[in-house]
Protein backbone atom coordinates (compact mmCIF):
# COMPACT_ATOMS: atom_id res chain seq x y z
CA UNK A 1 192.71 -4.70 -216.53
CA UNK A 2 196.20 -5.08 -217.19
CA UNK A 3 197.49 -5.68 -213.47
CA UNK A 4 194.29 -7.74 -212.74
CA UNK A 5 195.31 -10.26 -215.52
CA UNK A 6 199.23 -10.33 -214.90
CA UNK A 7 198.68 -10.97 -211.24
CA UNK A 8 195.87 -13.52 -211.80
CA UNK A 9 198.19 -15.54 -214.35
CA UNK A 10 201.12 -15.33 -211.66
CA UNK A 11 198.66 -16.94 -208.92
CA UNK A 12 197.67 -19.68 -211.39
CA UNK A 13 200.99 -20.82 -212.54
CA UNK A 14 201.52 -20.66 -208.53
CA UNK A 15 198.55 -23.10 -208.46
CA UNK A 16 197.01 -21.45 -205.80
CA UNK A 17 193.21 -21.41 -206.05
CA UNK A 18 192.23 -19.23 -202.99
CA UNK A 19 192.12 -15.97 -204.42
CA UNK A 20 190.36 -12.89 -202.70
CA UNK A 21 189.96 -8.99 -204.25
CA UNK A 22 189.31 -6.73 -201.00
CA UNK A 23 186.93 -4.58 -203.71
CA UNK A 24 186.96 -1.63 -206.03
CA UNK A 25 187.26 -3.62 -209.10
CA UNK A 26 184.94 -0.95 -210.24
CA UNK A 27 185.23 2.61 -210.60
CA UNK A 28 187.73 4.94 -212.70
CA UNK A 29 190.05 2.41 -214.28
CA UNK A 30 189.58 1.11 -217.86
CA UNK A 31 187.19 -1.42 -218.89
CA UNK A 32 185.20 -2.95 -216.11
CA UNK A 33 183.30 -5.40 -217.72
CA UNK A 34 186.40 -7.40 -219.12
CA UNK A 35 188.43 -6.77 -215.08
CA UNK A 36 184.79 -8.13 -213.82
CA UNK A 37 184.53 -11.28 -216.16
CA UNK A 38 188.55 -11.69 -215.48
CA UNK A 39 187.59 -12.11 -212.03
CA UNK A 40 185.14 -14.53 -212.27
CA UNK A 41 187.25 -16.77 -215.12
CA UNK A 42 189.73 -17.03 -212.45
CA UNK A 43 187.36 -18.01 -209.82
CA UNK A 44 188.63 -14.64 -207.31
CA UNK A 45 185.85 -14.13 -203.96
CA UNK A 46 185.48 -10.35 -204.08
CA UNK A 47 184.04 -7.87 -201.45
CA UNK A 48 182.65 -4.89 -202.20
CA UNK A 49 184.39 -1.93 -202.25
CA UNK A 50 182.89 2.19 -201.90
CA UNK A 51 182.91 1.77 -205.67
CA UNK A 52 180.84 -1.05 -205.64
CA UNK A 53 178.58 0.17 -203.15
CA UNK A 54 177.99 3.41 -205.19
CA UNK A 55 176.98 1.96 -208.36
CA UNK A 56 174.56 -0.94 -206.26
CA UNK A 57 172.77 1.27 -203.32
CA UNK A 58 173.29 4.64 -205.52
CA UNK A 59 176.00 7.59 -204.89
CA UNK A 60 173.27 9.34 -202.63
CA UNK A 61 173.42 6.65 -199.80
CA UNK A 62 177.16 8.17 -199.38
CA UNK A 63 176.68 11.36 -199.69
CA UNK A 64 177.84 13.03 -196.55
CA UNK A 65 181.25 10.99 -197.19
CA UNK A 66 181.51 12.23 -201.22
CA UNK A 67 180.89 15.87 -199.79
CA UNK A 68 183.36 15.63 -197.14
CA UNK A 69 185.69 14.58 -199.26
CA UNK A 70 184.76 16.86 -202.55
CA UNK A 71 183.92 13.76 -204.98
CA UNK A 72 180.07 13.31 -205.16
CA UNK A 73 180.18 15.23 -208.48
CA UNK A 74 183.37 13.32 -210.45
CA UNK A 75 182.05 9.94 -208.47
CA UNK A 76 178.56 10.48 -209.89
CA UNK A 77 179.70 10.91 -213.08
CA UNK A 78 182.17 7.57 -212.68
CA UNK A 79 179.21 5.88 -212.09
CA UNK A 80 176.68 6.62 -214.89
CA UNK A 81 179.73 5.93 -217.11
CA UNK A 82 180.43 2.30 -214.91
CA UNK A 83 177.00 1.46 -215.61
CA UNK A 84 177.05 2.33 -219.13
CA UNK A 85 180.13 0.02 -219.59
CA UNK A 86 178.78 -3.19 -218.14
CA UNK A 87 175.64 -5.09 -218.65
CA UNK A 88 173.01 -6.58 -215.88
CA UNK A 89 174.95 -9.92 -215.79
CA UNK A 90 178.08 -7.94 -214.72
CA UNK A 91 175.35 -6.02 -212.15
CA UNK A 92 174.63 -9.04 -210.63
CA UNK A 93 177.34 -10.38 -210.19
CA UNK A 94 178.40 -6.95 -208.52
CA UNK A 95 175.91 -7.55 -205.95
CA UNK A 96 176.52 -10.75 -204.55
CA UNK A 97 180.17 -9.62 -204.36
CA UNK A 98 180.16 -10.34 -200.21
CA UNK A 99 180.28 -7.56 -197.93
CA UNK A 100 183.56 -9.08 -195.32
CA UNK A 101 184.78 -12.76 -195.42
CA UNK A 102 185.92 -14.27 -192.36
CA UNK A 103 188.38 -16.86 -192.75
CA UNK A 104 189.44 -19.71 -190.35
CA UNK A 105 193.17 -20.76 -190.77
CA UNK A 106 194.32 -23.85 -188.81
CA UNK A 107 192.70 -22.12 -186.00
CA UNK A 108 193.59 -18.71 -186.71
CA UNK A 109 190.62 -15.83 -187.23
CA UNK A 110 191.30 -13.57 -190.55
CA UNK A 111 189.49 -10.61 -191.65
CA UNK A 112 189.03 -9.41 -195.00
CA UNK A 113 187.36 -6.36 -195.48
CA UNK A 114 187.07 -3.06 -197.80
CA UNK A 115 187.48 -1.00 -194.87
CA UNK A 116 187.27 -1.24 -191.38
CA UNK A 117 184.74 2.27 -191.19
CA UNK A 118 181.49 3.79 -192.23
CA UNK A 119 182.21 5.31 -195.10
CA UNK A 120 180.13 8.41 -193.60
CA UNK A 121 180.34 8.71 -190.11
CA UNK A 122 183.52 6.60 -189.56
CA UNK A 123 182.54 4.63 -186.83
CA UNK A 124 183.84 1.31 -186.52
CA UNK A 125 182.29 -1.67 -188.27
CA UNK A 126 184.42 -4.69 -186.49
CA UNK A 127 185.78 -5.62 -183.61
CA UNK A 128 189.18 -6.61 -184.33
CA UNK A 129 190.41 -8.58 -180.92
CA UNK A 130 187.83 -11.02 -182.06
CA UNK A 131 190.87 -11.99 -185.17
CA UNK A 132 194.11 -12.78 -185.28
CA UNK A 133 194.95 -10.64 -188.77
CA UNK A 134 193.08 -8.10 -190.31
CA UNK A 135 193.63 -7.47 -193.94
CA UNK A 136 191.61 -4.21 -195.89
CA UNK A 137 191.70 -1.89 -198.70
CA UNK A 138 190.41 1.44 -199.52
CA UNK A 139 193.81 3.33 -198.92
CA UNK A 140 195.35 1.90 -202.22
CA UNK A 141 198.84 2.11 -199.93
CA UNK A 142 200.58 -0.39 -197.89
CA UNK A 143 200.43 0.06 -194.26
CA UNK A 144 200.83 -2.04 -191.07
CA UNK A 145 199.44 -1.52 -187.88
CA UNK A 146 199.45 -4.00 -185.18
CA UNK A 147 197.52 -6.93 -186.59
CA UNK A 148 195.91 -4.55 -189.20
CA UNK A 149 197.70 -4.55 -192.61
CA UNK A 150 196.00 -2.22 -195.67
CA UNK A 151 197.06 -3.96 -198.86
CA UNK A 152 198.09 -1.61 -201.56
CA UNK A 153 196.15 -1.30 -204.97
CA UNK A 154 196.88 -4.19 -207.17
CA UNK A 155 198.67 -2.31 -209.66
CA UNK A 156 198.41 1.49 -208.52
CA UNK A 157 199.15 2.88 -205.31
CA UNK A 158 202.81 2.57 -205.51
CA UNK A 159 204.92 4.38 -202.96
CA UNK A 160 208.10 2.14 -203.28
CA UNK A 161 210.09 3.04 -206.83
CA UNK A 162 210.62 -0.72 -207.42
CA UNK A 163 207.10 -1.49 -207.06
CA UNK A 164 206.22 1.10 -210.07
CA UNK A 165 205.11 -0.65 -212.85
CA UNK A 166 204.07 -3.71 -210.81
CA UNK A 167 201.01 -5.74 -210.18
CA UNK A 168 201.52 -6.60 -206.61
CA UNK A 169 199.21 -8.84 -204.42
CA UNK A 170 200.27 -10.69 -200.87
CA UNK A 171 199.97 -14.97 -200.71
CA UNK A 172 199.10 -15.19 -196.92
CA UNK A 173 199.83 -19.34 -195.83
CA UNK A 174 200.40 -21.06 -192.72
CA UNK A 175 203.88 -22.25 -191.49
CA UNK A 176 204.96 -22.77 -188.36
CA UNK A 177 202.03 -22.83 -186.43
CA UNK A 178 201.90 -19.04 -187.69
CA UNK A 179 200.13 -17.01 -190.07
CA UNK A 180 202.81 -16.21 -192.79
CA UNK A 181 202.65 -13.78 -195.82
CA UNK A 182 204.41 -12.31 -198.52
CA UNK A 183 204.79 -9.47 -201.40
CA UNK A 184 204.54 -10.78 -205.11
CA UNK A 185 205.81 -7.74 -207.57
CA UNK A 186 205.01 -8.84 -211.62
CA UNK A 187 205.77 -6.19 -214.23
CA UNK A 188 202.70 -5.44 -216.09
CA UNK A 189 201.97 -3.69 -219.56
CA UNK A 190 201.54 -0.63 -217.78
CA UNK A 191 201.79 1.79 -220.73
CA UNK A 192 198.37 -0.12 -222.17
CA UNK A 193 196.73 1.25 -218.65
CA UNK A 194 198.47 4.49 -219.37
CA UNK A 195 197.18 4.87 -222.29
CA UNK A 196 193.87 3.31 -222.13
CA UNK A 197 190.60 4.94 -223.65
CA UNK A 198 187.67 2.69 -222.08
CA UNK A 199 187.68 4.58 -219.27
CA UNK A 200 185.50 7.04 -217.75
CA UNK A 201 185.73 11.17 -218.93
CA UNK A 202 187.04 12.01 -215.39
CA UNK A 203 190.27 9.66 -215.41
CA UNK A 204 192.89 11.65 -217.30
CA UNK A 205 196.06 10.04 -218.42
CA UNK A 206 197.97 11.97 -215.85
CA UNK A 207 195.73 10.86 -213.19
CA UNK A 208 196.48 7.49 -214.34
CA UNK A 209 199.85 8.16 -214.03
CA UNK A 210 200.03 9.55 -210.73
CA UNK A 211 198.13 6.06 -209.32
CA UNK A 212 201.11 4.08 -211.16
CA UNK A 213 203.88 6.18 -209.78
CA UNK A 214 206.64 7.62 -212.60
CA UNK A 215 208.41 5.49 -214.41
């Protein structure tokens, strides 16, 4: 919650009002109905996320990925205590989250998605000459690859020691004919997500922690 409001603020006193979550505004972190409602005040276009998916079409439709990757159990439980947290108005909105965007930009093809695989077989779910920039999630870590870039977590996923403690989010604009984008670092409160209890039984406060980085 604490990143999500930080970095929203920062956008609005930016007066942008495109504003787009790549998903998992759900799942371990503290107090999902309030990070939901945030999200919606603000007017942010979300896409949903694995953790999205999960609590919507049920932890079963991803099995074989959970088991392959030894979480059904710890996200089954992350679930029941999701849904417990948030009410059928926060549900809905949940599910018309949309499942890509595609935008057009001065004549340039963008791509926002979670991730660009099936969750349980991995297969590929775009074709990516058909866009000019590809932008996902899922990794929680920055990474660049060709015209693919996976943003970081908001305010988790920190491998740079400057960005710990951070709520960081990318403007993307057009300038000189070109797609154009940049890193926005706030400080957030991040001892109130450290030591948050609205959050579910499996998210420890050293798990919490090691998303943030030390500091």
């Amino acid at each position: 919650l604490e990143p999500t409001i930080t970095a929203l603020e920062d956008i609005r006193k930016r007066e942008i009002t495109e504003i787009y979550s790549l998903g998992d505004n759900i799942g371990t972190g503290s107090d999902p109905k309030s990070v939901i409602n945030v999200l919606e005040q603000y007017g942010v276009k979300s896409i949903k996320g694995n953790h999205e998916l999960y609590l919507i079409r049920g932890v079963d439709a991803y099995k074989e990925h959970l088991e392959r990757t030894r979480a059904y159990d710890e996200t089954l439980n992350n679930v029941n205590w999701t849904s417990s947290q948030i009410s059928d108005k926060e549900k809905e909105i949940i599910s018309n989250y949309n499942d890509y965007l595609e935008l057009d930009i001065n004549g340039k093809k963008v791509l926002l998605c979670h991730f660009l695989y099936d969750f349980n077989d991995d297969k590929p779910l775009f074709d990516i000459d058909k866009y000019d920039l590809v932008i996902q999630g899922h990794r929680h870590f920055y990474q660049e690859d060709g015209k693919v870039i996976t943003l970081k977590a908001l305010g988790i996923g920190n491998s740079e020691k400057e960005d710990i403690g951070n709520a960081t989010y990318m403007i993307l604009s057009f300038k000189n004919n070109e797609l154009s984008y940049e890193f926005i670092n706030i400080p957030y409160a991040y001892l109130n997500t450290i030591n948050a209890n609205n959050v579910s039984s499996n998210t420890s406060k050293e798990k919490i922690i090691s998303w943030i980085g030390r500091k």
